[in-house]
C-alpha atoms as a PDB file:
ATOM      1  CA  UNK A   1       0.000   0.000   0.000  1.00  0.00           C
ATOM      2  CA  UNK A   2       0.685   3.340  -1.078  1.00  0.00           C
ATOM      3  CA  UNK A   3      -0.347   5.373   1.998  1.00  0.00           C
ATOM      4  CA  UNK A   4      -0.199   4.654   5.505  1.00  0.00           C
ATOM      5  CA  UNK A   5      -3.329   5.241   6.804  1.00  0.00           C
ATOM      6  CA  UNK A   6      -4.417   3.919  10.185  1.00  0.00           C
ATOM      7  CA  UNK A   7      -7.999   3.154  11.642  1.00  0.00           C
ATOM      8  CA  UNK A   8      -8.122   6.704  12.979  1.00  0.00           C
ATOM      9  CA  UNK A   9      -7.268   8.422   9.768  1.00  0.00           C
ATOM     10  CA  UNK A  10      -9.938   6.724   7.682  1.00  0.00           C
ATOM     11  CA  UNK A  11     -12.190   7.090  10.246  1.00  0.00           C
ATOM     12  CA  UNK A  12     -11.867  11.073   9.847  1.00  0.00           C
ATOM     13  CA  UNK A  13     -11.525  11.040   6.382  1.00  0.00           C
ATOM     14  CA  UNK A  14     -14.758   9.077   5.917  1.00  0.00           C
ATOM     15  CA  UNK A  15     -16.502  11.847   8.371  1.00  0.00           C
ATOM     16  CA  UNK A  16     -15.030  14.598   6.601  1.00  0.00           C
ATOM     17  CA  UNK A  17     -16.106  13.053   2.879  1.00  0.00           C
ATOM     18  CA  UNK A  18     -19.802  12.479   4.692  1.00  0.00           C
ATOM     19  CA  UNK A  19     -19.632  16.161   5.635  1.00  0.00           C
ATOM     20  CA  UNK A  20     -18.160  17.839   2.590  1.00  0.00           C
ATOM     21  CA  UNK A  21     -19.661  15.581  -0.069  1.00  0.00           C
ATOM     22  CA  UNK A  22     -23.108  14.972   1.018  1.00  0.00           C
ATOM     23  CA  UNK A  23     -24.684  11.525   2.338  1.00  0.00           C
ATOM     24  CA  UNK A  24     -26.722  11.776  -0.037  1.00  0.00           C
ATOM     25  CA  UNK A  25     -23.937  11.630  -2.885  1.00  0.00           C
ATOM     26  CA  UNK A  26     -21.228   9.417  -0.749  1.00  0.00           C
ATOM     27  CA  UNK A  27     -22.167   6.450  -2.539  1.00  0.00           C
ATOM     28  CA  UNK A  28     -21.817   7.377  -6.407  1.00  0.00           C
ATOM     29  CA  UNK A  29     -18.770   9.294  -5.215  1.00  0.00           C
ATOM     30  CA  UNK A  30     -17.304   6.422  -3.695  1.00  0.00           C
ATOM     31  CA  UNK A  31     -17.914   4.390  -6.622  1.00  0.00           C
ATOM     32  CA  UNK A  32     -16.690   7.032  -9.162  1.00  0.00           C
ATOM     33  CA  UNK A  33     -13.644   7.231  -7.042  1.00  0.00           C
ATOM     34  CA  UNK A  34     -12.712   3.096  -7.716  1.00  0.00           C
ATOM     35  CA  UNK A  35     -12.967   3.425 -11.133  1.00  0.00           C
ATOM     36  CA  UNK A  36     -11.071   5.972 -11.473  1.00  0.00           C
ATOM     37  CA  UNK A  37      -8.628   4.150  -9.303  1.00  0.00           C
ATOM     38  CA  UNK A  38      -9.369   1.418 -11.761  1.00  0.00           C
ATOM     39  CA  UNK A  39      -8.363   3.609 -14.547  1.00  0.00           C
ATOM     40  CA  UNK A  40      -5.187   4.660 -12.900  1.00  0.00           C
ATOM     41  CA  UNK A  41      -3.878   1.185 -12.408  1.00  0.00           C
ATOM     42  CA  UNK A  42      -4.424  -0.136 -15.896  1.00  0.00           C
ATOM     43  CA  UNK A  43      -3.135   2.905 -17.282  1.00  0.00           C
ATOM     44  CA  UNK A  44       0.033   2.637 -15.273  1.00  0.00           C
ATOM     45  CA  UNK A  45       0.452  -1.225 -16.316  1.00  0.00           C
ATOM     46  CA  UNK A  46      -0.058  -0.871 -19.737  1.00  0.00           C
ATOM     47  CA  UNK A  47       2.737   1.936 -19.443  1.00  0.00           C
ATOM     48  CA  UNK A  48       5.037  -1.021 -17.636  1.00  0.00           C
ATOM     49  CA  UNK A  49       4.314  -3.141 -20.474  1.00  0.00           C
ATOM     50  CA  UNK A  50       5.305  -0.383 -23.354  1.00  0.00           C
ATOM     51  CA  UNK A  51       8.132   0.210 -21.468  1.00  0.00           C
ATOM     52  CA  UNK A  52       9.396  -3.454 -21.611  1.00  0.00           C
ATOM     53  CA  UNK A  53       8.277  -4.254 -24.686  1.00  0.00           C
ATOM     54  CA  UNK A  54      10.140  -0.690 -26.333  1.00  0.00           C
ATOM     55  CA  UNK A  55      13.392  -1.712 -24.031  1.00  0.00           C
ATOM     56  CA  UNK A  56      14.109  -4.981 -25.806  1.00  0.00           C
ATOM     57  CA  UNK A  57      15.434  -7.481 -24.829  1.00  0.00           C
ATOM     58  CA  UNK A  58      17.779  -8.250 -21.485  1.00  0.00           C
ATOM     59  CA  UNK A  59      15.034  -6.400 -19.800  1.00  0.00           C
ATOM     60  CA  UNK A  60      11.933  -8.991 -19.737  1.00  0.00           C
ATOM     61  CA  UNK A  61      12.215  -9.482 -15.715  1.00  0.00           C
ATOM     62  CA  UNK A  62      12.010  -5.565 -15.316  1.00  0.00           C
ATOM     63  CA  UNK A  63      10.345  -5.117 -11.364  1.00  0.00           C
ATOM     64  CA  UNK A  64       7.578  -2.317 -11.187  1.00  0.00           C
ATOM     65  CA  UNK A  65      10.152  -1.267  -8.625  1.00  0.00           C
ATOM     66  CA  UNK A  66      13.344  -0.972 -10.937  1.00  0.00           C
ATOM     67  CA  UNK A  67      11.142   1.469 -12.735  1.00  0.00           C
ATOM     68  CA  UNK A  68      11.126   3.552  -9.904  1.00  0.00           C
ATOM     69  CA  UNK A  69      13.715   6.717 -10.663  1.00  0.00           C
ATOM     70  CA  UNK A  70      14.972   6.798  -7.373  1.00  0.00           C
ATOM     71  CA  UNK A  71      15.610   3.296  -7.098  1.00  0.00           C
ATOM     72  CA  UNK A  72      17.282   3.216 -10.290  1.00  0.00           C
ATOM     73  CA  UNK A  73      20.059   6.136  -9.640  1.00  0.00           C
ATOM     74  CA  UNK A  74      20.454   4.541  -6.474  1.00  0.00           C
ATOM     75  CA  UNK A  75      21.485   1.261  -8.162  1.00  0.00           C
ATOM     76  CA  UNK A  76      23.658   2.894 -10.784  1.00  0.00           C
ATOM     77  CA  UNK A  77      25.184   5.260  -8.392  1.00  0.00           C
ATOM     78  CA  UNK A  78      25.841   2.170  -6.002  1.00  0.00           C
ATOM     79  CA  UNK A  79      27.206  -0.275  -9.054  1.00  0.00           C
ATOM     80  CA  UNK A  80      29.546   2.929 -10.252  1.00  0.00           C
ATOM     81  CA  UNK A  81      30.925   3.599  -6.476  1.00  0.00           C
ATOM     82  CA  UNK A  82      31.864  -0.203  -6.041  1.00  0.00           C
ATOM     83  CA  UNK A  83      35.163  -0.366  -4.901  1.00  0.00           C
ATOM     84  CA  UNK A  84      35.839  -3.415  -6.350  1.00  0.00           C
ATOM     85  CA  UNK A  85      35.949  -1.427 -10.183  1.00  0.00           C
ATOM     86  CA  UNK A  86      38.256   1.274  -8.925  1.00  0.00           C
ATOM     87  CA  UNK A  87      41.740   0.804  -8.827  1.00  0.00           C
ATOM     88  CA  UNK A  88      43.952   0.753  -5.509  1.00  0.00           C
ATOM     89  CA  UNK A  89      45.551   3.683  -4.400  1.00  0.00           C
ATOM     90  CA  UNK A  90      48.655   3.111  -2.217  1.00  0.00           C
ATOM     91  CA  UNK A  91      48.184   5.135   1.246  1.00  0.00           C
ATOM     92  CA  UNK A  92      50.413   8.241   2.040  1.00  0.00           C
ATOM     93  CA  UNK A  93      51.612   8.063   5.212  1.00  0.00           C
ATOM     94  CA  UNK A  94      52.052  11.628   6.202  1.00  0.00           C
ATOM     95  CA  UNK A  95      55.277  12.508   7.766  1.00  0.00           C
ATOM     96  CA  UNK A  96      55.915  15.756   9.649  1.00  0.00           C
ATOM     97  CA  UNK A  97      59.093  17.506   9.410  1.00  0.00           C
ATOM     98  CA  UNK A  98      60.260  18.694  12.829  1.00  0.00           C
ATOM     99  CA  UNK A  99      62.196  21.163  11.254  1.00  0.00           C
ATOM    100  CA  UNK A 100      59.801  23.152  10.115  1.00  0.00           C
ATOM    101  CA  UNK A 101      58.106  23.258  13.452  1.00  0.00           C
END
């Protein structure tokens, strides 16, 4: 889930919708509501499935999460910053020279 809504918070929302909305109209709104939530969620798949099918292959076990942009930089930041790519620097020791104390 999306949102993280406890029993308290839908609880006020559904007071507030029953108060701004109308009991009256609660109903048709609610249902208008899940298809547009309907909508929504088969729009966003058939976006996921474009986007695999216009990636080509190598990419056919794409997560919905992958496709998040955070989650993505993240991984190619973290595969870029591996240590095990970058070459090994020899450590300076640092020596002080007490004559120029």
């Amino acid at each position: 889930m999306f949102f993280d809504f406890g029993a308290g918070e839908l609880v006020g929302l559904a007071i507030l919708a029953m108060i701004l909305i109308g009991p009256e109209r609660l109903p048709n709104f609610a249902v208008d509501a899940a298809k547009f939530v309907k909508r929504v969620r088969e729009m966003a798949s058939k976006a996921t499935e474009e986007l695999k099918e216009n990636l080509g292959p190598g990419f056919e076990d794409l997560k919905p999460t992958d496709l998040n942009p955070k989650t993505f930089i993240k991984k190619q930041l973290s595969s870029a910053l591996d240590d095990d790519d970058l070459p090994s620097t020899p450590k300076r020791t640092s020596t002080i020279d007490p004559d120029l104390l």
